[in-house]
Protein backbone atom coordinates (compact mmCIF):
# COMPACT_ATOMS: atom_id res chain seq x y z
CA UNK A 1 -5.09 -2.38 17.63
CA UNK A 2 -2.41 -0.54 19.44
CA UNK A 3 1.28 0.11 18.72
CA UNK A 4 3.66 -0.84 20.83
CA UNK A 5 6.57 0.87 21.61
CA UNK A 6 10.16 -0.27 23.08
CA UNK A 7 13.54 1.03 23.84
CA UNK A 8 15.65 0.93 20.80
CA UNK A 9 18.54 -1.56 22.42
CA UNK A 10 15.71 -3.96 23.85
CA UNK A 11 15.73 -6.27 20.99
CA UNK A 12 14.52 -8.96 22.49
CA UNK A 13 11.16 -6.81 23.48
CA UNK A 14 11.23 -7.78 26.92
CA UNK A 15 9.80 -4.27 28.26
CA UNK A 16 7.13 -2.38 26.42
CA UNK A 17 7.22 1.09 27.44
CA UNK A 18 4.40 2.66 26.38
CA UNK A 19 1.79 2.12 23.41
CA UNK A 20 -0.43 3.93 21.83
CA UNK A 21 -3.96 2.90 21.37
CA UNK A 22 -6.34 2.64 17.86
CA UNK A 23 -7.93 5.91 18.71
CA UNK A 24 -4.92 7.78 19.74
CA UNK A 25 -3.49 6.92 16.40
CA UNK A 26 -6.08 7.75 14.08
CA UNK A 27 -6.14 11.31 15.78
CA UNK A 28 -2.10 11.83 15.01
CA UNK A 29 -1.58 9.67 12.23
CA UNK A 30 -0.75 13.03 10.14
CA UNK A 31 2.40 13.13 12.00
CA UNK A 32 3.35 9.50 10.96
CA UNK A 33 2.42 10.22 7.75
CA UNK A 34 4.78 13.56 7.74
CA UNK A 35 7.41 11.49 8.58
CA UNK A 36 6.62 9.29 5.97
CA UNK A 37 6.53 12.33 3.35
CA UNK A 38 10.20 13.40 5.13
CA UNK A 39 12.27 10.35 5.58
CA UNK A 40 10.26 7.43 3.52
CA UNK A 41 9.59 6.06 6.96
CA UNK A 42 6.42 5.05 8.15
CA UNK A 43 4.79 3.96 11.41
CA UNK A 44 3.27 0.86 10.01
CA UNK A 45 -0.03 0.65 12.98
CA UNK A 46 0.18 -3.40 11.90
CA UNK A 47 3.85 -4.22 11.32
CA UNK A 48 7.52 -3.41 12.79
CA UNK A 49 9.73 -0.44 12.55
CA UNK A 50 12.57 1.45 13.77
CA UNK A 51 12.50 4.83 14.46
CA UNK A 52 16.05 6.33 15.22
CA UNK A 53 16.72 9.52 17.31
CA UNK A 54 16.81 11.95 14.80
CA UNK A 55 13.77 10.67 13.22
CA UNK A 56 12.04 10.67 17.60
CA UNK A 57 13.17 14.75 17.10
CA UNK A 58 11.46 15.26 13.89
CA UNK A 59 8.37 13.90 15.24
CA UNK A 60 8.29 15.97 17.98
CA UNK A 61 9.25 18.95 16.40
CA UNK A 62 6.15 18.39 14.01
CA UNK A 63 3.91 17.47 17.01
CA UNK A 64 4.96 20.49 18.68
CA UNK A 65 4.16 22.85 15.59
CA UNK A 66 0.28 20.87 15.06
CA UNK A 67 -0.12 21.41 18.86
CA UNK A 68 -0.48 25.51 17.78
CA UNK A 69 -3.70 24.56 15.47
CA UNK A 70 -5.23 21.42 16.74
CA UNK A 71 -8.47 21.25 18.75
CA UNK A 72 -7.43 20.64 22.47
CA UNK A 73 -8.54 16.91 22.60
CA UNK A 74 -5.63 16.24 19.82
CA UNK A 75 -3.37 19.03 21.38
CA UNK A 76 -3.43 16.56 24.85
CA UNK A 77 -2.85 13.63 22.76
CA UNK A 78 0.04 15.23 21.19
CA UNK A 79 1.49 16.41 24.30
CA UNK A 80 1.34 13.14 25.84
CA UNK A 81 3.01 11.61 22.88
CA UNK A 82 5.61 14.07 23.01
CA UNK A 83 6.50 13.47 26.44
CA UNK A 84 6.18 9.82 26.01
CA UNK A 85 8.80 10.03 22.58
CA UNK A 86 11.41 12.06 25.13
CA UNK A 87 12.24 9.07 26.97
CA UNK A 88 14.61 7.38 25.35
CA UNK A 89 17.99 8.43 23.89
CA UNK A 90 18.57 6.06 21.17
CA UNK A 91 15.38 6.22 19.57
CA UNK A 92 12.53 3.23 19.22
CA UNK A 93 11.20 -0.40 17.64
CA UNK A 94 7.59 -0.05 17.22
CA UNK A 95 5.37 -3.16 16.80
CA UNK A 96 1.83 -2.81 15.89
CA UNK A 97 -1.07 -5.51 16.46
């Protein structure tokens, strides 16, 4: 299982731009799921979802915060993510497997 994720305005889903794998996810889910507590959103790892800018700067505002008291293996997986969420301006459709 991984989750997919593509530019906002690619609706067709011709371009994937990066992904994040089964174990990656179980190790950040918290910020999905404080998203979910937030907005009523929710990264679905096996479905579809949008995930507009301001919702792309609440996530890494959160990630940014959890980096301060997570172990480093999660803090590099958070960083990653966080540069990896930075790269679009619109914000994201996610598609998990």
């Amino acid at each position: 299982m991984a989750i997919d994720f593509y530019d906002l305005l690619d609706t067709n889903k011709k371009k994937i731009l990066f992904e994040i794998s089964q174990d990656n996810f179980a190790e950040i889910e918290f910020v999905f799921l404080h998203l979910r507590e937030k907005t009523g959103l929710y990264i679905d790892a096996y479905g579809k979802s949008r995930i507009y800018r301001s919702h792309v700067d609440m996530l890494v505002s959160f990630m940014t915060e959890s980096m301060k008291e997570s172990a480093s293996n999660k803090r590099k997986i958070l960083s990653e993510t966080i540069t990896k969420f930075k790269i679009v301006d619109q914000g994201f459709l996610t598609e998990g497997d």
